[in-house]
Protein backbone atom coordinates (compact mmCIF):
# COMPACT_ATOMS: atom_id res chain seq x y z
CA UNK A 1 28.93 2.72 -19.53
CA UNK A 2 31.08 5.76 -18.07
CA UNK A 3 32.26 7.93 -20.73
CA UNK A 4 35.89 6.70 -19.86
CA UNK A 5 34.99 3.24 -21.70
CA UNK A 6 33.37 4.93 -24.78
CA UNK A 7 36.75 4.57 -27.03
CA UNK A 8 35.53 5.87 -30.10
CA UNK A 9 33.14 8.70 -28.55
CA UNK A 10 29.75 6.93 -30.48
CA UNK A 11 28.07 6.52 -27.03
CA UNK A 12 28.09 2.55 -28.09
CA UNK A 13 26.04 0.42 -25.72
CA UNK A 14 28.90 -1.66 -26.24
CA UNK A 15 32.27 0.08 -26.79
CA UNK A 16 34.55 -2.64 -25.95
CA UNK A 17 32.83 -4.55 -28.84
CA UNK A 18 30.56 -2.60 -30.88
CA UNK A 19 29.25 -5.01 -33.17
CA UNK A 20 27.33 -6.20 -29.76
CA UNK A 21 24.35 -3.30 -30.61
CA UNK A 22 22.92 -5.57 -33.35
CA UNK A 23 23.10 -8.94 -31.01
CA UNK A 24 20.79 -7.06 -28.67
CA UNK A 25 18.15 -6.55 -31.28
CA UNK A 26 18.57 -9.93 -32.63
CA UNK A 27 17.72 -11.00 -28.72
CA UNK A 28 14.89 -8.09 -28.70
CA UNK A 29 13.69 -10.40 -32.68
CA UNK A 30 14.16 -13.47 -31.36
CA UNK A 31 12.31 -12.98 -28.19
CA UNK A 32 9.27 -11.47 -30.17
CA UNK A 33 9.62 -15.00 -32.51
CA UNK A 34 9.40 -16.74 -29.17
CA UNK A 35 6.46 -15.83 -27.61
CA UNK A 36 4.09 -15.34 -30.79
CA UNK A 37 5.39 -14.47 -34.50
CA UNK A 38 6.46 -17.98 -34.60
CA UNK A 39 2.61 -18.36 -34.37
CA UNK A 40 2.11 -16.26 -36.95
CA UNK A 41 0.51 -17.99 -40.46
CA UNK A 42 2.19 -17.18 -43.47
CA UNK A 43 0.01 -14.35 -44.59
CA UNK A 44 -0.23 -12.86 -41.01
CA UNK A 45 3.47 -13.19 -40.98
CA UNK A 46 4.05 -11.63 -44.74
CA UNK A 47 1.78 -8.54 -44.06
CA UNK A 48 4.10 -8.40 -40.59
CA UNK A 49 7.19 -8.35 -42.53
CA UNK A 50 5.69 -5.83 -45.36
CA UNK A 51 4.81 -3.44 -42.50
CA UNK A 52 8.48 -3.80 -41.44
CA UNK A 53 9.54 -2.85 -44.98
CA UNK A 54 7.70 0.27 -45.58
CA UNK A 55 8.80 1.36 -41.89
CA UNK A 56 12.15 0.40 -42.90
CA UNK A 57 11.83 2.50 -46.38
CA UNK A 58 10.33 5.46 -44.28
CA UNK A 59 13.71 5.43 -41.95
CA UNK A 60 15.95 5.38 -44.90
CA UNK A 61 14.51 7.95 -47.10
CA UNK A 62 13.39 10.59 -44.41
CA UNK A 63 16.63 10.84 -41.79
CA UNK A 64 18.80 13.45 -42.49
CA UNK A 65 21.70 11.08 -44.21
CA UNK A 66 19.66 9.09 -46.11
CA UNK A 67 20.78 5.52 -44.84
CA UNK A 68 20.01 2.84 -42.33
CA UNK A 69 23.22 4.03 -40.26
CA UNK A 70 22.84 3.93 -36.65
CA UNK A 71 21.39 1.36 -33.72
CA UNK A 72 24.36 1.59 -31.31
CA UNK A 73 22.96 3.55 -28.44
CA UNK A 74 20.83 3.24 -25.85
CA UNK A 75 18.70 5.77 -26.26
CA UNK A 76 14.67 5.84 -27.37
CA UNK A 77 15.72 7.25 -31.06
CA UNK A 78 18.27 4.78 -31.62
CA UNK A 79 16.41 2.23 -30.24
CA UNK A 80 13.84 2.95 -32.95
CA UNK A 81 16.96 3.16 -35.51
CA UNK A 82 18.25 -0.54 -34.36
CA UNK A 83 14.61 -2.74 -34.18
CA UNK A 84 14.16 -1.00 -37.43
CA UNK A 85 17.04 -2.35 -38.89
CA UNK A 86 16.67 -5.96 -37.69
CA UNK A 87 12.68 -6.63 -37.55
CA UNK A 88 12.50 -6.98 -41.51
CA UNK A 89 15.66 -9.16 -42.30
CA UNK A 90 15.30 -11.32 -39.27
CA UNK A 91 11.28 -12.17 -40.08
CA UNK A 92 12.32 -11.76 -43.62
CA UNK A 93 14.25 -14.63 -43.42
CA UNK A 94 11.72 -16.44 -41.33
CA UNK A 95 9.26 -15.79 -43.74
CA UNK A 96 11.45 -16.87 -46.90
CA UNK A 97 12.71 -20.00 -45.46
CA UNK A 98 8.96 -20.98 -44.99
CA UNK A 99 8.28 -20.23 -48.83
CA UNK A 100 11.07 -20.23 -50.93
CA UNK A 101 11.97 -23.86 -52.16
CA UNK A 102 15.77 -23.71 -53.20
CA UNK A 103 16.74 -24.93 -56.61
CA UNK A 104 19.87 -26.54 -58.03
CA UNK A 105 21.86 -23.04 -59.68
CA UNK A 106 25.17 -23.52 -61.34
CA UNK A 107 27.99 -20.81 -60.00
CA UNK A 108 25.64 -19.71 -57.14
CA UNK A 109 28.72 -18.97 -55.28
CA UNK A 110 29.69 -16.53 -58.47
CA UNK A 111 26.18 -14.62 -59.00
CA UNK A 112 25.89 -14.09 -55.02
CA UNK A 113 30.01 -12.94 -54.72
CA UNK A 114 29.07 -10.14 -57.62
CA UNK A 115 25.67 -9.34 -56.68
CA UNK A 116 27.42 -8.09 -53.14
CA UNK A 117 30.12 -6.76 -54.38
CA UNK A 118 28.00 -4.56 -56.69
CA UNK A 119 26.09 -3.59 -53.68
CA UNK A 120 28.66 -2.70 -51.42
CA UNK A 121 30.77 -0.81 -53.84
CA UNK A 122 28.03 0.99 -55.63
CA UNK A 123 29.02 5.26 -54.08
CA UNK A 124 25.92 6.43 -52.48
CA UNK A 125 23.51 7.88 -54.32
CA UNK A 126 21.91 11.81 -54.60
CA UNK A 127 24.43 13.51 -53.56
CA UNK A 128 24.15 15.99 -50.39
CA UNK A 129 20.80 17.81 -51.64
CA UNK A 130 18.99 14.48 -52.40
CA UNK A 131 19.93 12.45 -49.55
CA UNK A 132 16.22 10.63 -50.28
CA UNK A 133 18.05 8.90 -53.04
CA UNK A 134 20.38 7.13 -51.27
CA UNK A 135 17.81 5.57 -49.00
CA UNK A 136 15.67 4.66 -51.70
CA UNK A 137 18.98 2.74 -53.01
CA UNK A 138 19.50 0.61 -49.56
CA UNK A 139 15.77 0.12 -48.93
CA UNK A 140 15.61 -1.70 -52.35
CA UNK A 141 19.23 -3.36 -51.92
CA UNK A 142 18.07 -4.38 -47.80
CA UNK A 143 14.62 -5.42 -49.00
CA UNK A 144 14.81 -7.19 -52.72
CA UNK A 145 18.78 -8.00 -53.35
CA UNK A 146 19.91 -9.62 -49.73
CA UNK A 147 17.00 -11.75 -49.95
CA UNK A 148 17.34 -12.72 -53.65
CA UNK A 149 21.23 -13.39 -52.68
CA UNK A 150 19.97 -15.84 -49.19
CA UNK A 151 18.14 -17.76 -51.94
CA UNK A 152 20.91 -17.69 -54.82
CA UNK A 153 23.46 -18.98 -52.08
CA UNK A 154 20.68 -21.35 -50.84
CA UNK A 155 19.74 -22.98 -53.93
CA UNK A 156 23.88 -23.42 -55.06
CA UNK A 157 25.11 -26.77 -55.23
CA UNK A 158 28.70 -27.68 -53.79
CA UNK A 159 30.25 -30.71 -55.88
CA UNK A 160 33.45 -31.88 -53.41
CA UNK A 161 33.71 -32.81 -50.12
CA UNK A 162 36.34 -30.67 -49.57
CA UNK A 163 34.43 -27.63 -50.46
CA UNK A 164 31.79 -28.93 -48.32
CA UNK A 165 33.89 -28.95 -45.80
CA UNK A 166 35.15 -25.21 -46.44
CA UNK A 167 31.65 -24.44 -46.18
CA UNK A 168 31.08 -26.21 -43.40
CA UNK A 169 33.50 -24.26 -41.12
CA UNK A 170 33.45 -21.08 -42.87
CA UNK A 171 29.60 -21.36 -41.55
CA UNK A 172 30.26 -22.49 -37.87
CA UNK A 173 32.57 -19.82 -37.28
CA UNK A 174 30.59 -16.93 -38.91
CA UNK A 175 28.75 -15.73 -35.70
CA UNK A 176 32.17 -16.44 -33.38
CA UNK A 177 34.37 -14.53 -35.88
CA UNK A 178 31.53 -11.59 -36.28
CA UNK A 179 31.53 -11.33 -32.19
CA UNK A 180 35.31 -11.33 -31.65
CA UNK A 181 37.25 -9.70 -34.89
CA UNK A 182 35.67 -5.70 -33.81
CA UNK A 183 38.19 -6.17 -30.57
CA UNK A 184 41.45 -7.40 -32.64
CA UNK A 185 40.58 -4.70 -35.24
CA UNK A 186 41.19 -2.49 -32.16
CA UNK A 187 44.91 -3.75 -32.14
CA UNK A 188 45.17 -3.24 -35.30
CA UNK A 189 43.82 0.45 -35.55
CA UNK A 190 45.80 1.19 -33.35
CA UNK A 191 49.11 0.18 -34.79
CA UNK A 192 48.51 2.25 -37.62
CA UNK A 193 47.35 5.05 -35.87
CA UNK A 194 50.60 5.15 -33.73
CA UNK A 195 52.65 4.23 -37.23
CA UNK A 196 52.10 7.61 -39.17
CA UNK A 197 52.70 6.88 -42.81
CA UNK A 198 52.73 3.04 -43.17
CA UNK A 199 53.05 1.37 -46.41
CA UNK A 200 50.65 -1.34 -47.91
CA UNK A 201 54.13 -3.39 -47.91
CA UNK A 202 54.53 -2.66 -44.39
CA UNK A 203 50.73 -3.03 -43.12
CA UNK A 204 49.87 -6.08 -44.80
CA UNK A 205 51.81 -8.91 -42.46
CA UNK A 206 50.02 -7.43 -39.56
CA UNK A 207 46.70 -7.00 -41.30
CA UNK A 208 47.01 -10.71 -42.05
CA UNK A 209 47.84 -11.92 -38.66
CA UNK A 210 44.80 -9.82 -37.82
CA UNK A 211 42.45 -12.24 -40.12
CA UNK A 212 44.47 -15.37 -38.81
CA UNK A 213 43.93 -14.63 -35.28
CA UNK A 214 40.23 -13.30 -35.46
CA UNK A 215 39.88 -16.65 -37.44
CA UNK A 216 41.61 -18.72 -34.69
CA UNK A 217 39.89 -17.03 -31.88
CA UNK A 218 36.63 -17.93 -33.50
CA UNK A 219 37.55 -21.45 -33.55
CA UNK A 220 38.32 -21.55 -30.55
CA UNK A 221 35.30 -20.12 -29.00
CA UNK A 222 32.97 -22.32 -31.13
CA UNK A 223 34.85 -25.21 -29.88
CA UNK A 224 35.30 -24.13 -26.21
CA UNK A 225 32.19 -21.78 -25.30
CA UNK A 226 29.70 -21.85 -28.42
CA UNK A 227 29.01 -25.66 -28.41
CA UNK A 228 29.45 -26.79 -24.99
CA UNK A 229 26.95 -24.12 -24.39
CA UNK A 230 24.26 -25.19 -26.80
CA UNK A 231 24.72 -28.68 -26.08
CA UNK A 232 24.02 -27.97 -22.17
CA UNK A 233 21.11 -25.85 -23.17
CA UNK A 234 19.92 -28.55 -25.01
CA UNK A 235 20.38 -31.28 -22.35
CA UNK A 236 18.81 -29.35 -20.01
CA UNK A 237 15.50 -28.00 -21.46
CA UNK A 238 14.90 -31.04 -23.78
């Protein structure tokens, strides 16, 4: 894109909605499912996904900041950076839904809200001379936690229909609301950027008409795009 697009100066492939890097991997994965890995047995597929673990172990401990950071431009070494990233947790999952049989847990919902808030809030690890550390850290929290956390959330049990329900729509409008909140968050970065000195009291109605509307607009292009879509896709190459 010309450099006049690139708002926040990352060189984004997309940089009117960034989050759009990872969708093109996820094409790049699912196009590589397509046309053989879906093939794949389950031990050719697990020594396929191991492969993509110790590559993505080898990215995180030996780049110079010690994460998994990175994916967003088109270039060959960020290219590398972003099918890194998204071979092992997209055949990760393949290969777990094939094996793992869910169980009945009690407070699934619980154990898999702490388990990623521990991970997310954990500082990073090694400090600037032992940057290793902290890739060590999200190779074993990308690799043996998220997984563990797609089965505790798998295996919970919800007891209401109204909570199945919640669940229900809180799941059909993940993938809308992760492709259309980055460009609202614009807005929103904005305001506060042009509002030197704002208050939690003052930022907080705005930051929650932020959620509302990247919540509505999600709806709304489930309903309107998403479906219609996939049904027509579905009429036609049934």
């Amino acid at each position: 894109v010309p450099l006049s697009l690139d708002i926040r100066g990352w060189e984004e492939m997309h940089p009117l909605n960034s989050v759009g890097w990872s969708l093109f991997f996820e094409y790049v994965a699912n196009i590589l499912y397509a046309i053989g890995i879906r093939k794949f047995s389950n031990k050719t597929l697990g020594v396929f996904v191991f492969i993509a673990a110790v590559a993505l172990t080898h990215f995180a401990v030996t780049n110079s900041n010690g994460d998994v950071s990175g994916g967003w431009t088109l270039n060959l070494a960020q290219v590398r950076v972003g099918i890194t990233r998204t071979i092992f947790p997209f055949f990760a999952g393949l290969l777990l839904s094939r094996l793992a049989k869910p169980t009945r847990i009690k407070n699934a919902f619980l154990w898999c809200s702490l388990m990623v808030a521990i991970v997310l809030y954990m500082p990073r690890i090694g400090g600037a001379d032992n940057v290793w550390l902290n890739g060590i850290y999200e190779s074993f929290s990308i690799i043996i936690i998220f997984p563990l956390i797609v089965y505790l959330g798998a295996s919970g049990v919800v007891q209401t229909s109204a909570g199945k329900k919640v669940c229900k729509f809180l799941g059909d409008i993940s993938y809308p609301l992760y492709l259309v909140h980055y460009p609202i968050i614009y807005f929103y970065v904005a305001w506060i950027s042009n509002n030197k000195g704002t208050t939690i009291v003052q930022a907080w109605p705005y930051a929650l008409s932020i959620l509302i509307g990247s919540i509505v607009l999600a709806y709304f292009s489930l309903k309107w795009y998403d479906e219609p879509v996939r049904k027509w896709l579905r009429q036609k190459w049934s």
